[in-house]
N, C-alpha and C. Protein backbone atom coordinates (compact mmCIF):
# COMPACT_ATOMS: atom_id res chain seq x y z
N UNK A 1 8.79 -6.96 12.00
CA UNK A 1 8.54 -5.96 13.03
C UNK A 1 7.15 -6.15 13.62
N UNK A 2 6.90 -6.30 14.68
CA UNK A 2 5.46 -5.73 15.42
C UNK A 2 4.24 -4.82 15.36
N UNK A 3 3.62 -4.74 15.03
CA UNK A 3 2.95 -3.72 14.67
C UNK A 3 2.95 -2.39 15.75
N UNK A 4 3.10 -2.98 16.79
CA UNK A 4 3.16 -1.58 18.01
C UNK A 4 5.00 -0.91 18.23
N UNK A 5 5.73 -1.74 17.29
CA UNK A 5 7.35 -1.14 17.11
C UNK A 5 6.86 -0.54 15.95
N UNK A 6 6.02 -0.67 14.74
CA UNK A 6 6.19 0.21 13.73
C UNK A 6 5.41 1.33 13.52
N UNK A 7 3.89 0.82 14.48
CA UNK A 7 3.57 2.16 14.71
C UNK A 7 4.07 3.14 15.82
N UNK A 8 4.96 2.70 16.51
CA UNK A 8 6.16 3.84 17.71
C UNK A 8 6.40 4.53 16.87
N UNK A 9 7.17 4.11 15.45
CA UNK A 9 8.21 4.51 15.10
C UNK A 9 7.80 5.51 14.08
N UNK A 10 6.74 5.19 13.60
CA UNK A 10 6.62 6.14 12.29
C UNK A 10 5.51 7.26 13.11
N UNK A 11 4.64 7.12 14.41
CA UNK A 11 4.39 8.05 15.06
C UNK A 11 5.36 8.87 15.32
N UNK A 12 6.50 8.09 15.93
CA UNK A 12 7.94 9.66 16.11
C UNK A 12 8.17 10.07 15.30
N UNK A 13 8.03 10.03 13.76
CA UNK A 13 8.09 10.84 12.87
C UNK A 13 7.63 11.34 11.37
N UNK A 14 6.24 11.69 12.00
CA UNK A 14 4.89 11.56 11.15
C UNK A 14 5.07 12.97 10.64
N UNK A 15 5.40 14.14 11.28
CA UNK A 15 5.38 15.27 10.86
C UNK A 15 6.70 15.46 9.53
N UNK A 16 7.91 14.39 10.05
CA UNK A 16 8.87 14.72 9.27
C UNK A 16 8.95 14.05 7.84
N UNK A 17 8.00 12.73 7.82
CA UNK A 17 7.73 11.86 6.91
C UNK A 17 6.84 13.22 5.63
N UNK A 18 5.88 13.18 6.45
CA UNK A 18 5.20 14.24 5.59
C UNK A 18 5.72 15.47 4.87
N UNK A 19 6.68 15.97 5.77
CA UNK A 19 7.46 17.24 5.43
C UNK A 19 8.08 16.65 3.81
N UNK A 20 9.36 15.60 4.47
CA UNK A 20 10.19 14.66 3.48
C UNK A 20 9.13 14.36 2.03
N UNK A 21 8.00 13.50 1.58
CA UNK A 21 7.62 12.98 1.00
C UNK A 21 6.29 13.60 0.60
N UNK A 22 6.46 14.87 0.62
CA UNK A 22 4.96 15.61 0.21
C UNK A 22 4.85 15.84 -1.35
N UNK A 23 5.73 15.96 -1.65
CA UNK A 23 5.82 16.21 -3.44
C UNK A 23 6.79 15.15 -4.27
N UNK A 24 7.06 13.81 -3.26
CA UNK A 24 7.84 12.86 -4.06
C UNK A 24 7.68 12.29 -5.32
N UNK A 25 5.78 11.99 -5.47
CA UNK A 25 5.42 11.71 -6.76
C UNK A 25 5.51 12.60 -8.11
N UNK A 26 5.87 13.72 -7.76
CA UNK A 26 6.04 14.53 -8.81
C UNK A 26 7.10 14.07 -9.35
N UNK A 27 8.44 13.36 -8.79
CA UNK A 27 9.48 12.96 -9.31
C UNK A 27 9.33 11.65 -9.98
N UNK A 28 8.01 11.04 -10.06
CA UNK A 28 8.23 9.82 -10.07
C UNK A 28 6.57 9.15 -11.09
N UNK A 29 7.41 9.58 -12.61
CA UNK A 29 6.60 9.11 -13.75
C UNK A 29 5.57 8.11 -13.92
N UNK A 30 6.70 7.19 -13.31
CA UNK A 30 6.31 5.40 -13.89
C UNK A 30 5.00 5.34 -12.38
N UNK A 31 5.35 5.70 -11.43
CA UNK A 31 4.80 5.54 -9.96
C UNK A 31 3.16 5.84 -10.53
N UNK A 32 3.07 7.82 -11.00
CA UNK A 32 1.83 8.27 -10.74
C UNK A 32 0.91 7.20 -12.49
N UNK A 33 1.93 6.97 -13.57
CA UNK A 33 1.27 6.28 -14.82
C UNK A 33 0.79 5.08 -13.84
N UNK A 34 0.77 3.94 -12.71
CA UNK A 34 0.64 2.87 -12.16
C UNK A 34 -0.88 3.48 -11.93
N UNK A 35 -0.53 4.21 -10.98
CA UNK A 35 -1.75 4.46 -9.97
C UNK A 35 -2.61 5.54 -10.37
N UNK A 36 -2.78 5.84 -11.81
CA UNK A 36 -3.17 6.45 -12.81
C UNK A 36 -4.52 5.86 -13.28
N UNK A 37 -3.62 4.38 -13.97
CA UNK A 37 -3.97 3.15 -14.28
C UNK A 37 -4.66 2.43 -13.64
N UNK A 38 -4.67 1.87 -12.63
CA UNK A 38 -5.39 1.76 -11.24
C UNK A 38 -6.63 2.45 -11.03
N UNK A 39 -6.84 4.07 -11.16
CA UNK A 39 -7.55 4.82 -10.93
C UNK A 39 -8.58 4.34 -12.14
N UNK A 40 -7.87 3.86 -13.28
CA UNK A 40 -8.76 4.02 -14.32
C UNK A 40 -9.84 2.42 -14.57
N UNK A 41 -9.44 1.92 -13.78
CA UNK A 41 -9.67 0.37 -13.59
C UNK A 41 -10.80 0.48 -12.44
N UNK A 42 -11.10 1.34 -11.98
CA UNK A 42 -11.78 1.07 -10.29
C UNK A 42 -12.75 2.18 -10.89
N UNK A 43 -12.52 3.37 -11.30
CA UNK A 43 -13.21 4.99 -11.45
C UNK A 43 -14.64 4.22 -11.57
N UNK A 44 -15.89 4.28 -10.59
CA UNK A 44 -16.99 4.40 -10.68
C UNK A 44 -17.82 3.06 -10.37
N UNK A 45 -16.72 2.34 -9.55
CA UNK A 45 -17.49 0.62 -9.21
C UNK A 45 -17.39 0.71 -7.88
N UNK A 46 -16.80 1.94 -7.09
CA UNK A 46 -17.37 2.27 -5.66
C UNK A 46 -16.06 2.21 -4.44
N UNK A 47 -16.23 2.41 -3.68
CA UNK A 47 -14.81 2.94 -2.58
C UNK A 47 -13.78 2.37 -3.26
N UNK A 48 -12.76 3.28 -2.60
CA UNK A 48 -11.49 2.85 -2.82
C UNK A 48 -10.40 3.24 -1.31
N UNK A 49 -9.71 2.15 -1.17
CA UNK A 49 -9.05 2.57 0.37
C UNK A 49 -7.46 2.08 0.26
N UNK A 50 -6.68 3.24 0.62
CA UNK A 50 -5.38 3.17 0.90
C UNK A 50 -4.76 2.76 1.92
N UNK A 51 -4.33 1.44 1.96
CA UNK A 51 -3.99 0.82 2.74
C UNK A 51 -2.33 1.01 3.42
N UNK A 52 -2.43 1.48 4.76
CA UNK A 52 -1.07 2.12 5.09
C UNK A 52 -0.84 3.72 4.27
N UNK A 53 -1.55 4.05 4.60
CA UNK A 53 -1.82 5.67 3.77
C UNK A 53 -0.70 6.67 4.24
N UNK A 54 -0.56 6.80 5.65
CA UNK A 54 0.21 7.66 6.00
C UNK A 54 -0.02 8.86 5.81
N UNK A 55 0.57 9.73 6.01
CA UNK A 55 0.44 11.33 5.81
C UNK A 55 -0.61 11.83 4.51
N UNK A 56 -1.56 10.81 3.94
CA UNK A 56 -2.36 10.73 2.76
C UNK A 56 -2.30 11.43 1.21
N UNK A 57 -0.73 10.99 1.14
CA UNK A 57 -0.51 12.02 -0.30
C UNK A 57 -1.62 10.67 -1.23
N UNK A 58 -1.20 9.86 -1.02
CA UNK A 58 -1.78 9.03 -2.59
C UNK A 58 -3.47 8.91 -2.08
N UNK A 59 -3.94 9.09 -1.42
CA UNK A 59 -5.25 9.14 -0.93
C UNK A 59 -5.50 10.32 -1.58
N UNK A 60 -5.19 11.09 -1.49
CA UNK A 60 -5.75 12.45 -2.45
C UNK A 60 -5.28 12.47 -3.45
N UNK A 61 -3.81 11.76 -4.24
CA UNK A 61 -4.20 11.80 -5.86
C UNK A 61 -5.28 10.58 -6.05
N UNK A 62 -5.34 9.60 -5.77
CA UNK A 62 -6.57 8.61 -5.76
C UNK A 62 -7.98 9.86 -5.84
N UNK A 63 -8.20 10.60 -5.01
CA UNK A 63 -9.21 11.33 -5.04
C UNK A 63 -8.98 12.11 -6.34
N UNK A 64 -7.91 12.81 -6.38
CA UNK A 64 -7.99 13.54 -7.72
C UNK A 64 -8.18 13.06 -9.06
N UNK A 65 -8.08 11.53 -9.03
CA UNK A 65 -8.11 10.80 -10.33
C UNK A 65 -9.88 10.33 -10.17
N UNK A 66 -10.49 11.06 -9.63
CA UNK A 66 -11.84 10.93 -9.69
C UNK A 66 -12.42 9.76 -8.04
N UNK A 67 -11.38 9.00 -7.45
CA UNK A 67 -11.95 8.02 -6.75
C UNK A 67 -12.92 8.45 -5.53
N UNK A 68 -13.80 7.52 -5.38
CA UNK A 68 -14.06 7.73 -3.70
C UNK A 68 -12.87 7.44 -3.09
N UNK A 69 -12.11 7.94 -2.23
CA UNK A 69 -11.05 7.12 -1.59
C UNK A 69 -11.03 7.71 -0.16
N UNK A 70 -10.50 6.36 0.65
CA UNK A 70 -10.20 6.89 1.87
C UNK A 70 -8.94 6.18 1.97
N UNK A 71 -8.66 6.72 3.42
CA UNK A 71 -6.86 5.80 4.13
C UNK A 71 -7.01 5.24 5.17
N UNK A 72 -6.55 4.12 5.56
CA UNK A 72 -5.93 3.68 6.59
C UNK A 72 -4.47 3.30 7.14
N UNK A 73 -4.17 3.86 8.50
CA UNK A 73 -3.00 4.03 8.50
C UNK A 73 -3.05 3.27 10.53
N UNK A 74 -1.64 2.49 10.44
CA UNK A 74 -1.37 2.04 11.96
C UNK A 74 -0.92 3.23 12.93
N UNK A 75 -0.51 3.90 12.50
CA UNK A 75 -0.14 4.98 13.41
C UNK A 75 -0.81 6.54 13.34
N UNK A 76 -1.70 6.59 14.84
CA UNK A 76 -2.51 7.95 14.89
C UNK A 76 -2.01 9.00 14.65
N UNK A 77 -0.27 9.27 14.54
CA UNK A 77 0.04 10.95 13.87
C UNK A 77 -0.15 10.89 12.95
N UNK A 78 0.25 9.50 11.65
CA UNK A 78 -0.31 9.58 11.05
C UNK A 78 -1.55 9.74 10.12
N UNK A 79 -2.38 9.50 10.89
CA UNK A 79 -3.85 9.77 10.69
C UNK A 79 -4.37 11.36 10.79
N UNK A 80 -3.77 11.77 11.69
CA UNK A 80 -3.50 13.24 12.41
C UNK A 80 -3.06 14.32 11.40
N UNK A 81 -1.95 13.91 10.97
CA UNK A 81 -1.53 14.52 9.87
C UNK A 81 -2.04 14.37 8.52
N UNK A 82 -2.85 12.99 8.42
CA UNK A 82 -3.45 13.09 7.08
C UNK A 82 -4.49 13.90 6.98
N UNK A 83 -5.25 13.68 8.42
CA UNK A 83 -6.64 14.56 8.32
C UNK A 83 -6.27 16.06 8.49
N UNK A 84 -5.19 17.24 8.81
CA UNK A 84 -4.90 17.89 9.35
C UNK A 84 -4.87 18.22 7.34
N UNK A 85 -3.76 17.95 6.77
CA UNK A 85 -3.50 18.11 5.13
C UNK A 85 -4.56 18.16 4.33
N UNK A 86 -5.56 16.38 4.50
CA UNK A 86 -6.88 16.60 3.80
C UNK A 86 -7.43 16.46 4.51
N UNK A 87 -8.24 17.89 4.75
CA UNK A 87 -9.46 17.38 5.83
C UNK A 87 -11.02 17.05 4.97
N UNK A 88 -11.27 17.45 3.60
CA UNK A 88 -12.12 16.99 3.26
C UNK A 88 -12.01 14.90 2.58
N UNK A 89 -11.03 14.66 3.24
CA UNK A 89 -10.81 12.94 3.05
C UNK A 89 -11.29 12.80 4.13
N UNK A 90 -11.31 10.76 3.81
CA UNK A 90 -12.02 10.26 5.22
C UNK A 90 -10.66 9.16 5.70
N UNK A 91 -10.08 9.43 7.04
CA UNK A 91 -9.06 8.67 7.07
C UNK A 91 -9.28 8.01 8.77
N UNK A 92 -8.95 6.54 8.91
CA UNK A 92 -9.16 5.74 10.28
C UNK A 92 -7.63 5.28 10.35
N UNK A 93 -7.91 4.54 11.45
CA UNK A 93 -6.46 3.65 12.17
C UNK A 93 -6.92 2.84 12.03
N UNK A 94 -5.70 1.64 11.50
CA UNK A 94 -6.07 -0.08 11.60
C UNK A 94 -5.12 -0.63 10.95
N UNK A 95 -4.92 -1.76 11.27
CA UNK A 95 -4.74 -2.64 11.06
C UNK A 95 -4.82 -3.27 9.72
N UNK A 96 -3.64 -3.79 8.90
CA UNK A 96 -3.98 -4.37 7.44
C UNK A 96 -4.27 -6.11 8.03
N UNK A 97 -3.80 -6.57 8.63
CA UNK A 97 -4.53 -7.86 9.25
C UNK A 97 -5.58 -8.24 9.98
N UNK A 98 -6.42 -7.04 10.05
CA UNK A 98 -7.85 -7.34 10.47
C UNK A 98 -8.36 -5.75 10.19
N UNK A 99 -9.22 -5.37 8.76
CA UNK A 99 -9.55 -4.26 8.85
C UNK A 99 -11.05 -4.29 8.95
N UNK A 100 -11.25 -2.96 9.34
CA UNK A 100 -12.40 -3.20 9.73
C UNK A 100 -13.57 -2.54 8.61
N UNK A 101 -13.52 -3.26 7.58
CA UNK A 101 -14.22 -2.77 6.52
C UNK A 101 -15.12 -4.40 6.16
N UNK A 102 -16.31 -4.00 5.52
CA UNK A 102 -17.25 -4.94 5.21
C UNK A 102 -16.28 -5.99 4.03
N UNK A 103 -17.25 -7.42 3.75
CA UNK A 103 -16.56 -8.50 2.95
C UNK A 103 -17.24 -7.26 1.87
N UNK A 104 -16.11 -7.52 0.39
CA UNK A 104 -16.40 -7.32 -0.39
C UNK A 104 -17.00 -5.80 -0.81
N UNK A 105 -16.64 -5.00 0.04
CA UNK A 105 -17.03 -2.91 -0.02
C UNK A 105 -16.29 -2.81 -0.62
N UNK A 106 -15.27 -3.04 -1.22
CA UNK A 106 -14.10 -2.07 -1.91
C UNK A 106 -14.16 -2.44 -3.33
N UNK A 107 -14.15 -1.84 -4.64
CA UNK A 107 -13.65 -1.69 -5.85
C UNK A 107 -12.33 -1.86 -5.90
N UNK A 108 -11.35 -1.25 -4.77
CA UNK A 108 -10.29 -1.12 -4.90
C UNK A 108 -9.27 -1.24 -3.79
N UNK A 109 -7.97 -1.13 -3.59
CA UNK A 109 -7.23 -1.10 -2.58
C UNK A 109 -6.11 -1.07 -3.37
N UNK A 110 -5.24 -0.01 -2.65
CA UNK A 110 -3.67 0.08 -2.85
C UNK A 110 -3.03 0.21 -1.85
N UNK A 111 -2.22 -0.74 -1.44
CA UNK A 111 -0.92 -1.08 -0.42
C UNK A 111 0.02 -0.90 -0.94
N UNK A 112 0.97 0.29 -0.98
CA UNK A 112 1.95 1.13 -1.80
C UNK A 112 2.94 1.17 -0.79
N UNK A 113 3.82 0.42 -0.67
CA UNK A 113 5.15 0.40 -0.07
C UNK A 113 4.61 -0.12 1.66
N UNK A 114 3.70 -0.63 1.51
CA UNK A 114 2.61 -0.69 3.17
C UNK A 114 2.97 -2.29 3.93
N UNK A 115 3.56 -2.75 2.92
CA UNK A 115 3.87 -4.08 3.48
C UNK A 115 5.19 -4.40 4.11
N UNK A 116 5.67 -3.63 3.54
CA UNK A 116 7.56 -4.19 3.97
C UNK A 116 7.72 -4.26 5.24
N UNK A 117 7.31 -3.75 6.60
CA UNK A 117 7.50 -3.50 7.39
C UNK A 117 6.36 -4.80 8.32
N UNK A 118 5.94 -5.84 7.60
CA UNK A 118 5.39 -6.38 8.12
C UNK A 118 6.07 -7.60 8.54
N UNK A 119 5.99 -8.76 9.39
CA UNK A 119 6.70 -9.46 10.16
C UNK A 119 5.93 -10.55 8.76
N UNK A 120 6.97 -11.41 7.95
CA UNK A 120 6.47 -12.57 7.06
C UNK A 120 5.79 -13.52 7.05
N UNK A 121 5.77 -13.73 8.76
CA UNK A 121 4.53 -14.79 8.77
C UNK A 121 3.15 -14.03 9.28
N UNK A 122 3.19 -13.01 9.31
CA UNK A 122 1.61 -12.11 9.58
C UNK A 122 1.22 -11.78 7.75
N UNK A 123 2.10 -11.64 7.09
CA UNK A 123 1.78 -11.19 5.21
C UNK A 123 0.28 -12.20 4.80
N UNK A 124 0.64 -13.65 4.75
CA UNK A 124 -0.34 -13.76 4.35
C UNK A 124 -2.21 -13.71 4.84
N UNK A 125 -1.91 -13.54 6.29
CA UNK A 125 -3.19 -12.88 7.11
C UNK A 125 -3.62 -11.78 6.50
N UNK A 126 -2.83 -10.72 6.13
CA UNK A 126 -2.50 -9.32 4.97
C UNK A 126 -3.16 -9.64 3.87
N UNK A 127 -2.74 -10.37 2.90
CA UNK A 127 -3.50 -10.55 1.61
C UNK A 127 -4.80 -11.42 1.72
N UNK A 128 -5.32 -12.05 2.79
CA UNK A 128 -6.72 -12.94 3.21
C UNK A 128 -7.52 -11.52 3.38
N UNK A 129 -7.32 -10.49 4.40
CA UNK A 129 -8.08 -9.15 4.54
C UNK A 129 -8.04 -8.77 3.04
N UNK A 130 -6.99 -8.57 2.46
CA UNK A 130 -6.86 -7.42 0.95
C UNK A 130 -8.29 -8.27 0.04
N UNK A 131 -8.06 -9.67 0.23
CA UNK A 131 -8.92 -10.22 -0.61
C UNK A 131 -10.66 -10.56 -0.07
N UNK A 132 -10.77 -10.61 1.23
CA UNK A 132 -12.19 -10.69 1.65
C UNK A 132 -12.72 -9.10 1.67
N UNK A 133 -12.17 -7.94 1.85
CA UNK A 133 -12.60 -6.42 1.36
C UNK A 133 -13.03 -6.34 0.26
N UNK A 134 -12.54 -6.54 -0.94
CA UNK A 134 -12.45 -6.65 -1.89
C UNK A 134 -13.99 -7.40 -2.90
N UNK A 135 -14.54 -6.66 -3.81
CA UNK A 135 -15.69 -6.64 -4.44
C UNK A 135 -15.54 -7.77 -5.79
N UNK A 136 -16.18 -8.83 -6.01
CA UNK A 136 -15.52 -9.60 -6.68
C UNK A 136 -15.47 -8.33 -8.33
N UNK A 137 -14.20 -8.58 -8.75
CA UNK A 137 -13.77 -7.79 -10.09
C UNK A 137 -13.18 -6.54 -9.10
N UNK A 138 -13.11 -6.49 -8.24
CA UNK A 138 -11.97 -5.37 -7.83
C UNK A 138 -10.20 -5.45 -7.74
N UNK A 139 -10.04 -4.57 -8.04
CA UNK A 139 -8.15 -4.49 -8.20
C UNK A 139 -7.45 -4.36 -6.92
N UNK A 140 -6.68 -4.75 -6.51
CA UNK A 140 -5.26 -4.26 -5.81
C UNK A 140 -4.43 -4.18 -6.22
N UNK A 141 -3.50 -3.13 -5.71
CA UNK A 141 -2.11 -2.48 -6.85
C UNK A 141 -1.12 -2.64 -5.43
N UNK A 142 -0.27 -3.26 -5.28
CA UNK A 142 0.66 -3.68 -4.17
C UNK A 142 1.61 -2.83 -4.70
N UNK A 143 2.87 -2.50 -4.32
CA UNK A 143 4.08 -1.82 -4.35
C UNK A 143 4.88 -2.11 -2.88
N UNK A 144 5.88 -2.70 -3.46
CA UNK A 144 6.87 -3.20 -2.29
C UNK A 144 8.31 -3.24 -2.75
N UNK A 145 9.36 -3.12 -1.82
CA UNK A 145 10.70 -3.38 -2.23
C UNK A 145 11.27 -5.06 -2.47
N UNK A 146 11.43 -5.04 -3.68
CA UNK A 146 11.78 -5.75 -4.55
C UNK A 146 13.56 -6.74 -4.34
N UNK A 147 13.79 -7.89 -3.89
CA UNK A 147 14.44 -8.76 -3.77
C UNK A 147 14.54 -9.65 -5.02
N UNK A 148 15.84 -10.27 -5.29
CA UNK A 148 16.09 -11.11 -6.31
C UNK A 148 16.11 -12.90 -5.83
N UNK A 149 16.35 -12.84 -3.94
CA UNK A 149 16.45 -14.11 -3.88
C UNK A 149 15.33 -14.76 -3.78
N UNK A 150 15.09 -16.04 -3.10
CA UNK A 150 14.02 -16.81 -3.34
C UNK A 150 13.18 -16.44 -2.34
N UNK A 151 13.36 -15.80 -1.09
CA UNK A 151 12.99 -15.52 0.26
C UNK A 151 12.78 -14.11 0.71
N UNK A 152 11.94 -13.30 1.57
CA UNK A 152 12.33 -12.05 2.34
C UNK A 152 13.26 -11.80 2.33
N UNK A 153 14.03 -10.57 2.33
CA UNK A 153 15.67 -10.24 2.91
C UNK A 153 15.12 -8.79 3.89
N UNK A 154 15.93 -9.17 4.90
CA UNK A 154 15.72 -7.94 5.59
C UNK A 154 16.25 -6.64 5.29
N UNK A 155 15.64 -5.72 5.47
CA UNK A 155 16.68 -4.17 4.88
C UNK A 155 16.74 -3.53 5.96
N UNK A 156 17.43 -2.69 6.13
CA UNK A 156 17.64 -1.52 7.18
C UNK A 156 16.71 -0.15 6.84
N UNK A 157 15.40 -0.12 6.88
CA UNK A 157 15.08 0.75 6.39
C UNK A 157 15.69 1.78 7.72
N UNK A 158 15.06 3.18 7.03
CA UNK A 158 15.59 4.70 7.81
C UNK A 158 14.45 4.73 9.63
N UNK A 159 13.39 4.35 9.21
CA UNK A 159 12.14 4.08 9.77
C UNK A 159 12.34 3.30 11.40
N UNK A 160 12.02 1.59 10.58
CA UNK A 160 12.39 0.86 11.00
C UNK A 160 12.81 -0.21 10.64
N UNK A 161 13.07 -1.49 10.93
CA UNK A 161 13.25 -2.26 10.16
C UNK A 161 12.45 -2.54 9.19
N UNK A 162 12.31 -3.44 7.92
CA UNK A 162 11.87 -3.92 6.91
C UNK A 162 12.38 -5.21 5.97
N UNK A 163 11.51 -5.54 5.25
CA UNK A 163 11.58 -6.21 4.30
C UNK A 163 11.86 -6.59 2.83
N UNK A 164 12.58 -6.80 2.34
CA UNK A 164 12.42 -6.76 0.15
C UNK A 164 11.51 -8.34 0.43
N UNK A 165 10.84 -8.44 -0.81
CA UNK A 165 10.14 -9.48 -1.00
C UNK A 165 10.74 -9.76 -2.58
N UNK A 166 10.93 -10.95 -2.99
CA UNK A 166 10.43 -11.13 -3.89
C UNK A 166 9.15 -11.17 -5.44
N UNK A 167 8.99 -11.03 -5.78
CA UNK A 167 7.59 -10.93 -7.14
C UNK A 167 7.41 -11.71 -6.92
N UNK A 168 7.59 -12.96 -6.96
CA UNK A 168 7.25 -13.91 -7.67
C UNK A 168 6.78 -14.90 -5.98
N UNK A 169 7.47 -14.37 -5.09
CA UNK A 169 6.84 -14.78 -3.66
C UNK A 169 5.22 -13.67 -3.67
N UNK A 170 5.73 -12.38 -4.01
CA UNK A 170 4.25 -11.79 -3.85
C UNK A 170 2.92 -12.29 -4.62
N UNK A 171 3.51 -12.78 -5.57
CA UNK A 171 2.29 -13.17 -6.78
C UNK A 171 1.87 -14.56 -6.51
N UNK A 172 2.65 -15.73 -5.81
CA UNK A 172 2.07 -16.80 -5.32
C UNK A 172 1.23 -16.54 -4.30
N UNK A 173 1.51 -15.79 -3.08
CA UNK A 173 0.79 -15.78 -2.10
C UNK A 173 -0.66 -15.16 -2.32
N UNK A 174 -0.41 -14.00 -3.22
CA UNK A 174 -1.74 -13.40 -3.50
C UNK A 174 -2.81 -14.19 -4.49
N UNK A 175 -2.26 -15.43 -5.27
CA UNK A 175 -2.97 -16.93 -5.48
C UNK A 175 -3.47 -17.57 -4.70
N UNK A 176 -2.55 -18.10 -3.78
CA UNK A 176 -3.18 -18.93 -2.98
C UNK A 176 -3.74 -17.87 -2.10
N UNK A 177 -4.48 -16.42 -2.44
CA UNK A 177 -5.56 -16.27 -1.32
C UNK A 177 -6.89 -15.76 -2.15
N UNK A 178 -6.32 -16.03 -3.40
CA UNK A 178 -7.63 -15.81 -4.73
C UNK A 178 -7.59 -14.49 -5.31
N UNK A 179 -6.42 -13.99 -5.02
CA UNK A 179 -5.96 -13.17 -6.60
C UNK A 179 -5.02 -13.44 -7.83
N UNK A 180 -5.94 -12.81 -8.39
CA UNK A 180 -5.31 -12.90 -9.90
C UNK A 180 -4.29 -11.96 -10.44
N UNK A 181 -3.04 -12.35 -10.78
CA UNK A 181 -1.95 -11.31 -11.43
C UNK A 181 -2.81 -10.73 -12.72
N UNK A 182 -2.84 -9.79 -12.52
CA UNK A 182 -3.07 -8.77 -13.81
C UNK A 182 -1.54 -8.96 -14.94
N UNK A 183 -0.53 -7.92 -13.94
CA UNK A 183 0.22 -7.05 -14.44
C UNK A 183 1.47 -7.34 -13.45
N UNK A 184 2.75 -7.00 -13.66
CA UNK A 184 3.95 -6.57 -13.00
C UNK A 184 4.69 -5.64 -13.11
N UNK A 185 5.90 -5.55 -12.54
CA UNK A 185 6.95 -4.66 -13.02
C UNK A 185 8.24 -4.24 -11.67
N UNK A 186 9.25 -4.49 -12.18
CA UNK A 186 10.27 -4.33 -11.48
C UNK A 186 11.03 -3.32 -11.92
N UNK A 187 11.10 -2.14 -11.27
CA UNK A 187 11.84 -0.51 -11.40
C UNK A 187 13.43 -0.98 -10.75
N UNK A 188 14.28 -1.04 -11.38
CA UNK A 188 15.31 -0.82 -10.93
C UNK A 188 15.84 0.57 -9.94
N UNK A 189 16.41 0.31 -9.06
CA UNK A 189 16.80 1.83 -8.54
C UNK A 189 17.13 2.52 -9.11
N UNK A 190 16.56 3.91 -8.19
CA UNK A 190 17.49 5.20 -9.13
C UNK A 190 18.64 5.50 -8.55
N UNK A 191 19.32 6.50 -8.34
CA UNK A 191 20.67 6.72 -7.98
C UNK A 191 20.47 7.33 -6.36
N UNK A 192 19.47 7.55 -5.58
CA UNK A 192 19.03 7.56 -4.23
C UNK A 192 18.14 6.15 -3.90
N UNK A 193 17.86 5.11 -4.41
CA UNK A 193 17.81 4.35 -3.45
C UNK A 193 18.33 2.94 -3.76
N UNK A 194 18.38 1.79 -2.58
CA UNK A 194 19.32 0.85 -2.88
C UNK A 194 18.70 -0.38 -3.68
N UNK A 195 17.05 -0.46 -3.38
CA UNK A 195 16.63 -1.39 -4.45
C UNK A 195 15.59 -1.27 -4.55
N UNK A 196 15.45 -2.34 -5.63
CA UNK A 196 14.55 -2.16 -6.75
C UNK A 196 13.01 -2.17 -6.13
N UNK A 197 12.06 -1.31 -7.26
CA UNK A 197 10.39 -1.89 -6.63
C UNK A 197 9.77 -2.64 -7.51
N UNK A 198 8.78 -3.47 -6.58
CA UNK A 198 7.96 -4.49 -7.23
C UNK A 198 6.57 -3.94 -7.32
N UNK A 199 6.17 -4.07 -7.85
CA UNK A 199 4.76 -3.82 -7.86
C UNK A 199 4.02 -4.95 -9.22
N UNK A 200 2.78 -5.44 -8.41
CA UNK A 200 1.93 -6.14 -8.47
C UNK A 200 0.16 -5.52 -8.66
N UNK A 201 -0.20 -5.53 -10.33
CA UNK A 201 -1.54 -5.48 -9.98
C UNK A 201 -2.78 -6.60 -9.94
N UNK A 202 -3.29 -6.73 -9.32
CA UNK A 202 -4.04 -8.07 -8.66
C UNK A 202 -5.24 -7.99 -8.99
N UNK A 203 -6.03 -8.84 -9.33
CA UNK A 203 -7.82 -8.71 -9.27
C UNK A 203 -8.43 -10.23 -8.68
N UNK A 204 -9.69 -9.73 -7.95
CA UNK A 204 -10.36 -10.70 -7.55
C UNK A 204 -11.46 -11.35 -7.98
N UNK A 205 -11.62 -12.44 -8.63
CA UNK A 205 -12.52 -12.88 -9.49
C UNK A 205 -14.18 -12.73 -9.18
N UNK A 206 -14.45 -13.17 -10.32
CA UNK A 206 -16.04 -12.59 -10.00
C UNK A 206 -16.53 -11.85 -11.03
């Protein structure tokens, strides 16, 4: 997808996203133990930024788990609505392929379901930013929908279109741009959705 088709799309429905997904993590154990974990890995080595934040629920448990954190999000309702929810957060528009944050400011970054929607040959431009932000010994915690074949598969998301990736495609690429696999894990679906998640925690040497 384009970046100006996906931010159309999730601008037309920024208020309803938020409505939908305001208390989802409460349902979801394994999700908040990740980014728990995460929190506990970064707590006190300096910013932390949510990449594709959206309506900023995980930007404020990030904050509540002690972080500096802010969000970035491609689409201004979304931003609108994050700052409108938390207004004591700090939240911008941009771009995950060219953000506009210093080499090496971040302790941290989490791209939590923020990628799928990205066109496959713009991804690894995606993880070159995740990794020049990035403080050497800082983490990224990726979360994406999870594929078994060797390649992207396209999904129908509700949104707009999207992507499943593979692990094992996510964990090469984020090599060849100088991260290091920590950790994995593949969640099988639950009985509302159709597949599985991947998630990847990453560090950058140093």
């Amino acid at each position: 997808m384009t970046e100006t088709a996906t931010r159309d799309a999730y601008d037309a429905v920024a208020a309803l996203y938020a409505d939908t997904f305001r208390h989802a993590l409460d349902d979801m154990p394994l999700d908040r133990a990740l980014l728990t974990a995460f929190a506990d890995l970064v707590r006190g080595r300096g910013p932390v930024a949510d990449l594709g934040c959206g309506p900023g629920r995980l930007t404020a448990f990030l904050h509540s788990a002690g972080l500096d954190a802010s969000g970035i999000d491609l689409s201004p309702a979304m931003i609108a609505q994050a700052r409108a929810e938390h207004p004591h957060l700090r939240f911008a528009e941009g771009t995950m392929t060219a953000l506009d944050l210093p080499d090496g400011g971040l302790a941290g970054a989490l791209a939590y379901y923020s990628i799928i929607h990205m066109d496959p040959a713009d991804l690894p431009r995606a993880f070159a930013e995740f990794h020049r932000v990035l403080a050497p010994g800082g983490h990224l915690l990726v979360a994406f929908l999870a594929s078994d074949g060797p390649e992207p598969e396209p999904y129908d998301h509700k949104v707009i279109g999207a992507h499943s990736w593979p692990i094992d495609h996510i964990a090469g690429l984020s090599g060849r741009t100088g991260l290091t696999e920590v950790a994995r894990l593949l969640r099988r679906p639950d009985e509302n959705e159709r597949l599985p998640g991947g998630y990847l925690l990453l560090r950058k040497g140093g």
